[in-house]
PDB file of N, CA and C in Angstrom:
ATOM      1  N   UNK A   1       0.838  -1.174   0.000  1.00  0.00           N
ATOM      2  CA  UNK A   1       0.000   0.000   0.000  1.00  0.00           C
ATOM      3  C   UNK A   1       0.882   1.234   0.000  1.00  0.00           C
ATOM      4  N   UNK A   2       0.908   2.362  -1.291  1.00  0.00           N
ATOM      5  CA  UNK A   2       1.564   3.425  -1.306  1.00  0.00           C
ATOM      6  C   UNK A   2       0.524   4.211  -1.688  1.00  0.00           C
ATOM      7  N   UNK A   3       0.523   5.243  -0.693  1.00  0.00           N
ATOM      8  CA  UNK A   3      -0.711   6.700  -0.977  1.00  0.00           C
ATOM      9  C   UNK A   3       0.590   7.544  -1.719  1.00  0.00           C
ATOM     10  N   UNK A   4      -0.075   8.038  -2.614  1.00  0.00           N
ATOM     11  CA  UNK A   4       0.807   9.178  -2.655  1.00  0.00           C
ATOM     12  C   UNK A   4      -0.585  10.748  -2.847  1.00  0.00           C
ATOM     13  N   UNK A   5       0.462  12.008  -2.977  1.00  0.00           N
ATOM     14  CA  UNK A   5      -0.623  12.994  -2.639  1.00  0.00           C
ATOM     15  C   UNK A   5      -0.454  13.055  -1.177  1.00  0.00           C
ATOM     16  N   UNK A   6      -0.354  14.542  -0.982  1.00  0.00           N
ATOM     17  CA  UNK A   6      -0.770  14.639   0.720  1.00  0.00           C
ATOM     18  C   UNK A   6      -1.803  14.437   1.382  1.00  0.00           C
ATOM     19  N   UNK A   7      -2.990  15.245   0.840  1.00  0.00           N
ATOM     20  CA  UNK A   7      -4.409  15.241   0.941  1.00  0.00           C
ATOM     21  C   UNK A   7      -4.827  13.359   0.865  1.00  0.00           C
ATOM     22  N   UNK A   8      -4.596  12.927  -0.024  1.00  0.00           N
ATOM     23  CA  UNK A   8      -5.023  11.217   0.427  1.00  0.00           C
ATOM     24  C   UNK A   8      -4.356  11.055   1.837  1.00  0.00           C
ATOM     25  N   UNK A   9      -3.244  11.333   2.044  1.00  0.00           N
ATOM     26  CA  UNK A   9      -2.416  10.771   2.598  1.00  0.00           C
ATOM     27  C   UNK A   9      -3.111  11.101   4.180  1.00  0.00           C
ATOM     28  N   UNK A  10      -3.961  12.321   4.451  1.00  0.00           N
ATOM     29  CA  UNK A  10      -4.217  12.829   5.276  1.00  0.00           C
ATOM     30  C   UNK A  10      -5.718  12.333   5.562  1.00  0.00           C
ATOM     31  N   UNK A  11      -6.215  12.495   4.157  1.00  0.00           N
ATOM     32  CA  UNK A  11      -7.622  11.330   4.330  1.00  0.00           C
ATOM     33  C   UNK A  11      -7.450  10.129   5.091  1.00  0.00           C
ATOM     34  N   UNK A  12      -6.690   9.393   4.494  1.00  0.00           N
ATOM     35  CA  UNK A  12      -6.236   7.872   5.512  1.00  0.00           C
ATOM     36  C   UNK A  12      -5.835   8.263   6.760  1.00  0.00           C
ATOM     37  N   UNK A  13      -4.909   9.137   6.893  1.00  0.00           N
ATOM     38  CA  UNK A  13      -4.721   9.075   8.595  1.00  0.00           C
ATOM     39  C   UNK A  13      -5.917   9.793   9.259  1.00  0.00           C
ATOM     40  N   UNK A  14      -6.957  10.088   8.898  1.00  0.00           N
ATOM     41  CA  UNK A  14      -7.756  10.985   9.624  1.00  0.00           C
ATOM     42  C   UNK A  14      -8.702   9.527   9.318  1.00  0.00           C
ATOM     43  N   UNK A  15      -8.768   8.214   8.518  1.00  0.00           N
ATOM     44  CA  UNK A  15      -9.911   7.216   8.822  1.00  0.00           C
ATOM     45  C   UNK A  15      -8.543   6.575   9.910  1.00  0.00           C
ATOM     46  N   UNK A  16      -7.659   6.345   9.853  1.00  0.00           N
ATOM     47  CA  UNK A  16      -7.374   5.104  10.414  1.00  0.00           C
ATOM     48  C   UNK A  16      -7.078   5.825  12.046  1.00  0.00           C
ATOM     49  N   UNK A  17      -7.027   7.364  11.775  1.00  0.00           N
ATOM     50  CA  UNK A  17      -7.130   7.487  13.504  1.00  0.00           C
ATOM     51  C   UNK A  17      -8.407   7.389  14.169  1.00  0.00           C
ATOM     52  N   UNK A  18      -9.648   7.500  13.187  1.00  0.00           N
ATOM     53  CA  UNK A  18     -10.896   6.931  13.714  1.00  0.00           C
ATOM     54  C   UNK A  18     -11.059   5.722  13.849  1.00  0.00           C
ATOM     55  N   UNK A  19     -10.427   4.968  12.902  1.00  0.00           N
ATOM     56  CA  UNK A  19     -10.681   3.432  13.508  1.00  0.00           C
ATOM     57  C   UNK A  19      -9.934   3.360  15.288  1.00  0.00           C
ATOM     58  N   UNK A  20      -8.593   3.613  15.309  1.00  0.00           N
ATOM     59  CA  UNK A  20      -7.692   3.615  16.122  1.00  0.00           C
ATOM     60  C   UNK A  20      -8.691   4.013  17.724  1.00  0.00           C
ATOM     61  N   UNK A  21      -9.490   4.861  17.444  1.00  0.00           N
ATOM     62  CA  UNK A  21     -10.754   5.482  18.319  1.00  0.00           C
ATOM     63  C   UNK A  21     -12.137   4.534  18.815  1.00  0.00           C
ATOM     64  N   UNK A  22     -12.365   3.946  17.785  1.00  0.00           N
ATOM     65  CA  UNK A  22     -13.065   3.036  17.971  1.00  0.00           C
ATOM     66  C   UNK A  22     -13.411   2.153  18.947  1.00  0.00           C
ATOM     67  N   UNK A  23     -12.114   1.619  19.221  1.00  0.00           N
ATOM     68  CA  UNK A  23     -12.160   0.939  20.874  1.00  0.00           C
ATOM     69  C   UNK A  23     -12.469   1.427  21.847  1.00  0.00           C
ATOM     70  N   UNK A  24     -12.547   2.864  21.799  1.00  0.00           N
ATOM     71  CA  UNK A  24     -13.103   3.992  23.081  1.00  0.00           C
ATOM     72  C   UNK A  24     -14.549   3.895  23.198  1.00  0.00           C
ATOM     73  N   UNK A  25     -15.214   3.133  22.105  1.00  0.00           N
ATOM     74  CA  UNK A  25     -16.785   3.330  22.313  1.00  0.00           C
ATOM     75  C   UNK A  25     -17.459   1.733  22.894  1.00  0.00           C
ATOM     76  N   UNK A  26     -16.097   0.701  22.941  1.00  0.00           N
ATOM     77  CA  UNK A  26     -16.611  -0.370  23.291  1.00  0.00           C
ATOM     78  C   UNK A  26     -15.602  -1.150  24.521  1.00  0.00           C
ATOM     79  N   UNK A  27     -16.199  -0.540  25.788  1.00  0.00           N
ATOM     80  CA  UNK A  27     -15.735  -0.704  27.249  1.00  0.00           C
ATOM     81  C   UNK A  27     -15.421  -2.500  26.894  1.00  0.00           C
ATOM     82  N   UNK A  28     -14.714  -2.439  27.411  1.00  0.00           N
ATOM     83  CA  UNK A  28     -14.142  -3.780  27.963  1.00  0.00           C
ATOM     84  C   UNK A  28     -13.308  -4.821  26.998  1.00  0.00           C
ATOM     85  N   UNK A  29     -14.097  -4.883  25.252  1.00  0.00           N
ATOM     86  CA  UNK A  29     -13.502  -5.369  24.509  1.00  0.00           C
ATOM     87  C   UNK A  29     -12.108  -4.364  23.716  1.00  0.00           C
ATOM     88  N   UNK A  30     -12.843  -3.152  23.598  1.00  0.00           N
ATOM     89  CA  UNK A  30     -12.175  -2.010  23.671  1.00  0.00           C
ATOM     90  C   UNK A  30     -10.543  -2.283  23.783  1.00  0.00           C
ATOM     91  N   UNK A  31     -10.048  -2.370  24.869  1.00  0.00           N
ATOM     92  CA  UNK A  31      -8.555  -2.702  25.060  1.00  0.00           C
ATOM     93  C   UNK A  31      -8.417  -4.143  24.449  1.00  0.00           C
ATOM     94  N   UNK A  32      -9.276  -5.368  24.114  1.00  0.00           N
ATOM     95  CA  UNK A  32      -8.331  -6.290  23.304  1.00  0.00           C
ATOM     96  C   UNK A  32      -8.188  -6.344  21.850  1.00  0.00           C
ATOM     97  N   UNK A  33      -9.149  -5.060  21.326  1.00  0.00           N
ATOM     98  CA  UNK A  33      -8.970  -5.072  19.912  1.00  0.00           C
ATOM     99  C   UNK A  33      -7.747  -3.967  19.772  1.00  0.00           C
ATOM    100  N   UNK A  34      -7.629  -2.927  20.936  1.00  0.00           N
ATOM    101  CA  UNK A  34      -6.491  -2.030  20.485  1.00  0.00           C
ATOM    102  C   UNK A  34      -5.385  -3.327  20.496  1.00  0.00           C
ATOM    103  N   UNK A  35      -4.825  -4.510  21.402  1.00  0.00           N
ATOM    104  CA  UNK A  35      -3.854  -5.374  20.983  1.00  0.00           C
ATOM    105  C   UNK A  35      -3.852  -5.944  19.220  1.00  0.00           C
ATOM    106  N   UNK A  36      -4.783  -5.952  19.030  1.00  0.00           N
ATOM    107  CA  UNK A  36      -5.121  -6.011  17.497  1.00  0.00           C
ATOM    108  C   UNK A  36      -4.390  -5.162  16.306  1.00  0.00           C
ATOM    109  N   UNK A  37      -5.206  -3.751  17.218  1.00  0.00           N
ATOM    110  CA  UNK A  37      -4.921  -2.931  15.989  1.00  0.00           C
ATOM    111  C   UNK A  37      -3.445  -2.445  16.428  1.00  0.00           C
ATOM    112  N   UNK A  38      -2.795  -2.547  17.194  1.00  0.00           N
ATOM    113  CA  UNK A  38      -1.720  -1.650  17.258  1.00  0.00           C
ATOM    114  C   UNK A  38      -0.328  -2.469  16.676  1.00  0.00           C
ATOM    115  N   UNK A  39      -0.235  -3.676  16.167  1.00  0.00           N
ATOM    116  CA  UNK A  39       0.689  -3.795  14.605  1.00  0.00           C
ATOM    117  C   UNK A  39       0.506  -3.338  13.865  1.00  0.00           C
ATOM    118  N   UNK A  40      -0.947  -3.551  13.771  1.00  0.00           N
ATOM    119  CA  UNK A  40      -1.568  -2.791  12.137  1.00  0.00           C
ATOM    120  C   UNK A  40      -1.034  -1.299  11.893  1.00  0.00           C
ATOM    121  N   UNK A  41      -1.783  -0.849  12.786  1.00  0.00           N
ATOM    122  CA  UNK A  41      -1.318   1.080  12.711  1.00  0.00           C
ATOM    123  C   UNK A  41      -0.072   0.767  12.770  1.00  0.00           C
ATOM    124  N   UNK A  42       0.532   0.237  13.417  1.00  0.00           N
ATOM    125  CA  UNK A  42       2.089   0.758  12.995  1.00  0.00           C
ATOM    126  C   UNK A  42       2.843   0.108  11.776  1.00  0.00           C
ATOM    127  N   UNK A  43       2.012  -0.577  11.073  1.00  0.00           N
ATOM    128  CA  UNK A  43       2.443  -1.161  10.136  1.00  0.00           C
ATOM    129  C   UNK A  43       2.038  -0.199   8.630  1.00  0.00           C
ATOM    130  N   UNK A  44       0.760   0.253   8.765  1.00  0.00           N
ATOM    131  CA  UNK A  44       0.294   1.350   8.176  1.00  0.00           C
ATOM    132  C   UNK A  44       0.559   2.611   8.268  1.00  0.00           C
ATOM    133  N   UNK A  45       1.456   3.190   9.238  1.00  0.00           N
ATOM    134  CA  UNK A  45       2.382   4.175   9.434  1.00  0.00           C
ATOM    135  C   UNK A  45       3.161   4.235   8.816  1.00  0.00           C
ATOM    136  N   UNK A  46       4.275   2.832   8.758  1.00  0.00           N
ATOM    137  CA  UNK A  46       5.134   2.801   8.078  1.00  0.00           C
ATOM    138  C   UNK A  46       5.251   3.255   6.450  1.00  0.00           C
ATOM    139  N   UNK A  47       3.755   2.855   5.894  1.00  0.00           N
ATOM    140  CA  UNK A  47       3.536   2.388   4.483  1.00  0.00           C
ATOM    141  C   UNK A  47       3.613   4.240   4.424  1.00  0.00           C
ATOM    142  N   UNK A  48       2.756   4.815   5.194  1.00  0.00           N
ATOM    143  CA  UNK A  48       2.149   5.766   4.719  1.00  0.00           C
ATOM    144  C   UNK A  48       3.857   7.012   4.320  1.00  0.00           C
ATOM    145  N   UNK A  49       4.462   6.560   5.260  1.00  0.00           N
ATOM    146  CA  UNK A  49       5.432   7.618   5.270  1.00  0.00           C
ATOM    147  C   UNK A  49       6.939   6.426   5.062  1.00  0.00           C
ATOM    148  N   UNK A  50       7.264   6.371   4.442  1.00  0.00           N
ATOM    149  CA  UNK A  50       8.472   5.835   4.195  1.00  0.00           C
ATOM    150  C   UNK A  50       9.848   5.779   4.736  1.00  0.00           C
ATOM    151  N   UNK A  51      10.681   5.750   5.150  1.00  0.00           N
ATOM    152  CA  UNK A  51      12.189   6.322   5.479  1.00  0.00           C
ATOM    153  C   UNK A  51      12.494   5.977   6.579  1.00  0.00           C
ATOM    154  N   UNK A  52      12.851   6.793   7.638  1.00  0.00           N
ATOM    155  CA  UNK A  52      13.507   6.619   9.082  1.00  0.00           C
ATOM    156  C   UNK A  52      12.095   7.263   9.709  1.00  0.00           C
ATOM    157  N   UNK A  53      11.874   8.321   9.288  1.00  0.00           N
ATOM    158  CA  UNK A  53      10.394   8.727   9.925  1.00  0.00           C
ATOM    159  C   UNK A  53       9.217   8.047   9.733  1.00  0.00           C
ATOM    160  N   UNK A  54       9.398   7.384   9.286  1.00  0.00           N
ATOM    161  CA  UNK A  54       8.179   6.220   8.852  1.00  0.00           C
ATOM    162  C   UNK A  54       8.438   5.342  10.025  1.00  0.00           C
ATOM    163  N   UNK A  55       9.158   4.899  10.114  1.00  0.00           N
ATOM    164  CA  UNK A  55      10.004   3.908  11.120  1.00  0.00           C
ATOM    165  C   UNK A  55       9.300   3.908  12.531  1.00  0.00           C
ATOM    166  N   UNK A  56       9.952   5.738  12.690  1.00  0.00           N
ATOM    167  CA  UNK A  56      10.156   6.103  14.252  1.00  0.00           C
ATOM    168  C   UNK A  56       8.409   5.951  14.366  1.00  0.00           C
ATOM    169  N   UNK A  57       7.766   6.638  13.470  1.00  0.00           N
ATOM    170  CA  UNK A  57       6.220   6.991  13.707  1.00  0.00           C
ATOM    171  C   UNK A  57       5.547   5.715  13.609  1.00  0.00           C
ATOM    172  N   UNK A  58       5.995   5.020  13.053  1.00  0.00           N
ATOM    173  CA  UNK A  58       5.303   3.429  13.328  1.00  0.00           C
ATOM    174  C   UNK A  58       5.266   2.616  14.285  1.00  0.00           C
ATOM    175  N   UNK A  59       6.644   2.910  15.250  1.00  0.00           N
ATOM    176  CA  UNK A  59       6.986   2.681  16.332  1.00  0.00           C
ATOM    177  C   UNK A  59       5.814   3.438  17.603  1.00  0.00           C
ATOM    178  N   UNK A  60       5.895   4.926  17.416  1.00  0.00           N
ATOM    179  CA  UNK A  60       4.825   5.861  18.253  1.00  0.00           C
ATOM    180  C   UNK A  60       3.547   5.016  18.019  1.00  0.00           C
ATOM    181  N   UNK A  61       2.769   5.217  16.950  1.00  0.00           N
ATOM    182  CA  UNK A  61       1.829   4.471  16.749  1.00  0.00           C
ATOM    183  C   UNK A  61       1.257   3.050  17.452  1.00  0.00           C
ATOM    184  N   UNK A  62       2.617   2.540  17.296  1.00  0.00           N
ATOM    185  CA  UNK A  62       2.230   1.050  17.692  1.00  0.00           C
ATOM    186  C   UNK A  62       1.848   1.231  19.465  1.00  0.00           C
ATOM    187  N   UNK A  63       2.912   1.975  20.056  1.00  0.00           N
ATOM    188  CA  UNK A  63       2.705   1.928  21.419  1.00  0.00           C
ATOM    189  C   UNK A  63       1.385   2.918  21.467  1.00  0.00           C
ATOM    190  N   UNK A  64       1.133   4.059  21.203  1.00  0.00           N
ATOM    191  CA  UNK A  64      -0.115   4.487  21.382  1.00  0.00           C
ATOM    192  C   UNK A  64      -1.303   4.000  21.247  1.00  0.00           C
ATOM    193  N   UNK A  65      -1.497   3.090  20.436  1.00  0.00           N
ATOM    194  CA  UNK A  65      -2.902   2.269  20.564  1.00  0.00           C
ATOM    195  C   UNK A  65      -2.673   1.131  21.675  1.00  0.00           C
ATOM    196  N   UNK A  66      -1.186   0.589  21.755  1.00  0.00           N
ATOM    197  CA  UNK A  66      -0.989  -0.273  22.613  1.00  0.00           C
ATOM    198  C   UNK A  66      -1.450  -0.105  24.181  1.00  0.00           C
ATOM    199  N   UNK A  67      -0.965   0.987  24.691  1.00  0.00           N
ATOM    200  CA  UNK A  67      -1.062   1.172  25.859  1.00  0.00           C
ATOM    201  C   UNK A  67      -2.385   1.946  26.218  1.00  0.00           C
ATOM    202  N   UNK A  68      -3.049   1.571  27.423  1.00  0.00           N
ATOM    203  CA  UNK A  68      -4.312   1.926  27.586  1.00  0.00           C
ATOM    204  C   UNK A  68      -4.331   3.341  27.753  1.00  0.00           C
ATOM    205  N   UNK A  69      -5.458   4.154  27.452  1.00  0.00           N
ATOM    206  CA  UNK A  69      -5.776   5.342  27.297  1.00  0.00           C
ATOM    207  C   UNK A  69      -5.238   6.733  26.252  1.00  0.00           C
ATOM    208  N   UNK A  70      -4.318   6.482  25.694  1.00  0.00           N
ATOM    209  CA  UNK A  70      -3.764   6.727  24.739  1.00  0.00           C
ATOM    210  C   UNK A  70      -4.289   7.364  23.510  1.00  0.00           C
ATOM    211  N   UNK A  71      -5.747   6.380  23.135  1.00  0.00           N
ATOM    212  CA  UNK A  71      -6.580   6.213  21.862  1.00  0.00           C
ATOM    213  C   UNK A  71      -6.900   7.402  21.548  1.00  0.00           C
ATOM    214  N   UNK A  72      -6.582   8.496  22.483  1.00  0.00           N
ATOM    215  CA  UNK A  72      -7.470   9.894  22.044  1.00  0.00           C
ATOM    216  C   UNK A  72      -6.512  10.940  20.761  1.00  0.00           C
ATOM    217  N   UNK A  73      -5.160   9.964  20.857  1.00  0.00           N
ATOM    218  CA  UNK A  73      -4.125  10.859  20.367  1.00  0.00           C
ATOM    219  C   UNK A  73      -4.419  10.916  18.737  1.00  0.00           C
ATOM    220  N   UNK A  74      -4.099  11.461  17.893  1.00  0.00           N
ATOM    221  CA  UNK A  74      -4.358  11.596  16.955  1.00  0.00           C
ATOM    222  C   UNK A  74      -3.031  11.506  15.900  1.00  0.00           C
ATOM    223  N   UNK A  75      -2.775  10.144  16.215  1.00  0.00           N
ATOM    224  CA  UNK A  75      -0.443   9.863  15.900  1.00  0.00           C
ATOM    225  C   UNK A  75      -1.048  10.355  14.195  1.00  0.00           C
ATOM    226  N   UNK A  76      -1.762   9.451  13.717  1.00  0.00           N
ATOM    227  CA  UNK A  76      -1.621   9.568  11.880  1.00  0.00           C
ATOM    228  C   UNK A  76      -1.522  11.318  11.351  1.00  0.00           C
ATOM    229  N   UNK A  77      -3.108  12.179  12.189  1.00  0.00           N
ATOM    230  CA  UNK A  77      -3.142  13.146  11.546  1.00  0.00           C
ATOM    231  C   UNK A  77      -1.332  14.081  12.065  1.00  0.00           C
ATOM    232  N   UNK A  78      -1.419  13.966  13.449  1.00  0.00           N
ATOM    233  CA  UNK A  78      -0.084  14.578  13.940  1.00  0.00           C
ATOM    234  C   UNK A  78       1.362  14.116  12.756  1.00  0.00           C
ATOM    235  N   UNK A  79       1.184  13.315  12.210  1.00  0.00           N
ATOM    236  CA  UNK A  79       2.563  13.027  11.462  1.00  0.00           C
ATOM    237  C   UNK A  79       2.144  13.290  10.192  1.00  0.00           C
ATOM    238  N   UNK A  80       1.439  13.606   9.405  1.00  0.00           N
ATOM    239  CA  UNK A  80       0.721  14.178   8.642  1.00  0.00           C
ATOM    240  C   UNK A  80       1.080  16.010   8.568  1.00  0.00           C
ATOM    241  N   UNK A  81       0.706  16.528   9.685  1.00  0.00           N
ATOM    242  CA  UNK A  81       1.263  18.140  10.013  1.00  0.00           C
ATOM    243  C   UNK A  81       2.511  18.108  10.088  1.00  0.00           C
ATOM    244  N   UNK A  82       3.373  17.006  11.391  1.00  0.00           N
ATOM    245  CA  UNK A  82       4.363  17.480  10.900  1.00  0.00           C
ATOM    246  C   UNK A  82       5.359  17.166   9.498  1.00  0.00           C
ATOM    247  N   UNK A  83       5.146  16.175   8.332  1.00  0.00           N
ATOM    248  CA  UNK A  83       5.495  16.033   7.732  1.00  0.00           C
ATOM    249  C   UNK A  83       5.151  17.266   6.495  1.00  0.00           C
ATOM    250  N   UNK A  84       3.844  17.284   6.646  1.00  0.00           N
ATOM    251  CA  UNK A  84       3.616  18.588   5.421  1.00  0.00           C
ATOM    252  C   UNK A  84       3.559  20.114   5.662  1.00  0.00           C
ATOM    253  N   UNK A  85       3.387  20.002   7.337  1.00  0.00           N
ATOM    254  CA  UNK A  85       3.371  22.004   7.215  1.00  0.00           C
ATOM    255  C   UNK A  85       4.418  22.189   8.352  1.00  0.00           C
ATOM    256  N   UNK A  86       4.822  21.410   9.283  1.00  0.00           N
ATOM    257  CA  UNK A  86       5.878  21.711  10.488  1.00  0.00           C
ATOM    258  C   UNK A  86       7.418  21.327   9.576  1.00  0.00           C
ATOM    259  N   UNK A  87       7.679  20.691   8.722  1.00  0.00           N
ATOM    260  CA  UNK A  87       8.837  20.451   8.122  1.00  0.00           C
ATOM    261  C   UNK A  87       8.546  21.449   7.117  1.00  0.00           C
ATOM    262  N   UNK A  88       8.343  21.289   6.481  1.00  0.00           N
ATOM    263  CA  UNK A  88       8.549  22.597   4.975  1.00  0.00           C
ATOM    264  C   UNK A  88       8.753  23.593   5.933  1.00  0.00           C
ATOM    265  N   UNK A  89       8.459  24.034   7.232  1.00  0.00           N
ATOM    266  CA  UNK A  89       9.026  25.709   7.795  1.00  0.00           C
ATOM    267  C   UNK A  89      10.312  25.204   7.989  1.00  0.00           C
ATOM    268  N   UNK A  90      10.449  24.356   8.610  1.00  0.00           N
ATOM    269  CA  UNK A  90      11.819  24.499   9.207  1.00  0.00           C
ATOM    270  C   UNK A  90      13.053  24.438   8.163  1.00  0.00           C
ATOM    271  N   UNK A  91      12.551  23.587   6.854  1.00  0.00           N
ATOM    272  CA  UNK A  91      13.112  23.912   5.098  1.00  0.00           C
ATOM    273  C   UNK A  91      13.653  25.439   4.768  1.00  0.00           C
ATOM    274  N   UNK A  92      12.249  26.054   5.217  1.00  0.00           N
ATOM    275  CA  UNK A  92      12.153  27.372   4.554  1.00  0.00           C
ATOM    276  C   UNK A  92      13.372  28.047   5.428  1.00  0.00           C
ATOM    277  N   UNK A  93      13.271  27.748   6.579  1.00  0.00           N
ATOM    278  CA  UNK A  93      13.984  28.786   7.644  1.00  0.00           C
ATOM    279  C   UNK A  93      15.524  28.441   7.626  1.00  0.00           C
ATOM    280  N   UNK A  94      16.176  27.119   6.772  1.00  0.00           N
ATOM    281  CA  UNK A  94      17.051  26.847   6.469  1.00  0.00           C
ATOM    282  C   UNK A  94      18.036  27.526   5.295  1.00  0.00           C
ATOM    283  N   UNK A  95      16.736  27.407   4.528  1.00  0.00           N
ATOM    284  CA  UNK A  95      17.332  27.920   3.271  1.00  0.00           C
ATOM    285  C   UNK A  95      17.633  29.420   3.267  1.00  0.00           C
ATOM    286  N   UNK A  96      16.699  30.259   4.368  1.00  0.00           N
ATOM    287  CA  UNK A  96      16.501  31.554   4.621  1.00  0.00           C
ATOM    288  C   UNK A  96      17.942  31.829   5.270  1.00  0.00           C
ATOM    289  N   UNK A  97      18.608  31.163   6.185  1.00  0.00           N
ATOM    290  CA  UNK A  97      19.892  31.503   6.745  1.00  0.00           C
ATOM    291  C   UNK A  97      21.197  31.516   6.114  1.00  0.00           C
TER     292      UNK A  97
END
């Protein structure tokens, strides 16, 4: 699975952090499907973003659904910002010096 495009790219992390959410609406089973999903997301992290940052964020991912209470975080869209609007500044502010 390769998204390319940002906007897809941001579509998917904005479904798969709702799936990732999901377990918040179902007490008790709730925490054994996050054991479920939390290879997946981090396996789908990986896909989404490629490289060493793909890596590290697949890694975040995995433990954030892993560990209880967590689910509220929003890892896909957050690596999403910082890949498309928190990195291009710090580009810009490079090239600017």
């Amino acid at each position: 699975m390769q998204i390319e495009g940002k906007y897809k790219k941001l579509f998917a992390g904005l479904l798969l952090d709702g799936i990732g959410m999901l377990s918040l609406a179902i007490p008790g089973l709730g925490e054994f499907l996050d054991i479920l999903w939390a290879p997946v997301a981090g396996w789908f992290m990986t896909r989404l973003y490629p490289g060493r940052k793909g890596k590290i964020a697949g890694v975040v991912a995995f433990l954030e659904e892993l560990l209880p209470g967590l689910d509220l975080i929003p890892s896909f869209t957050l690596m999403w910002l910082y890949t498309y609007v928190l990195s291009k500044k710090e580009r810009v502010g490079k090239v600017a010096s």
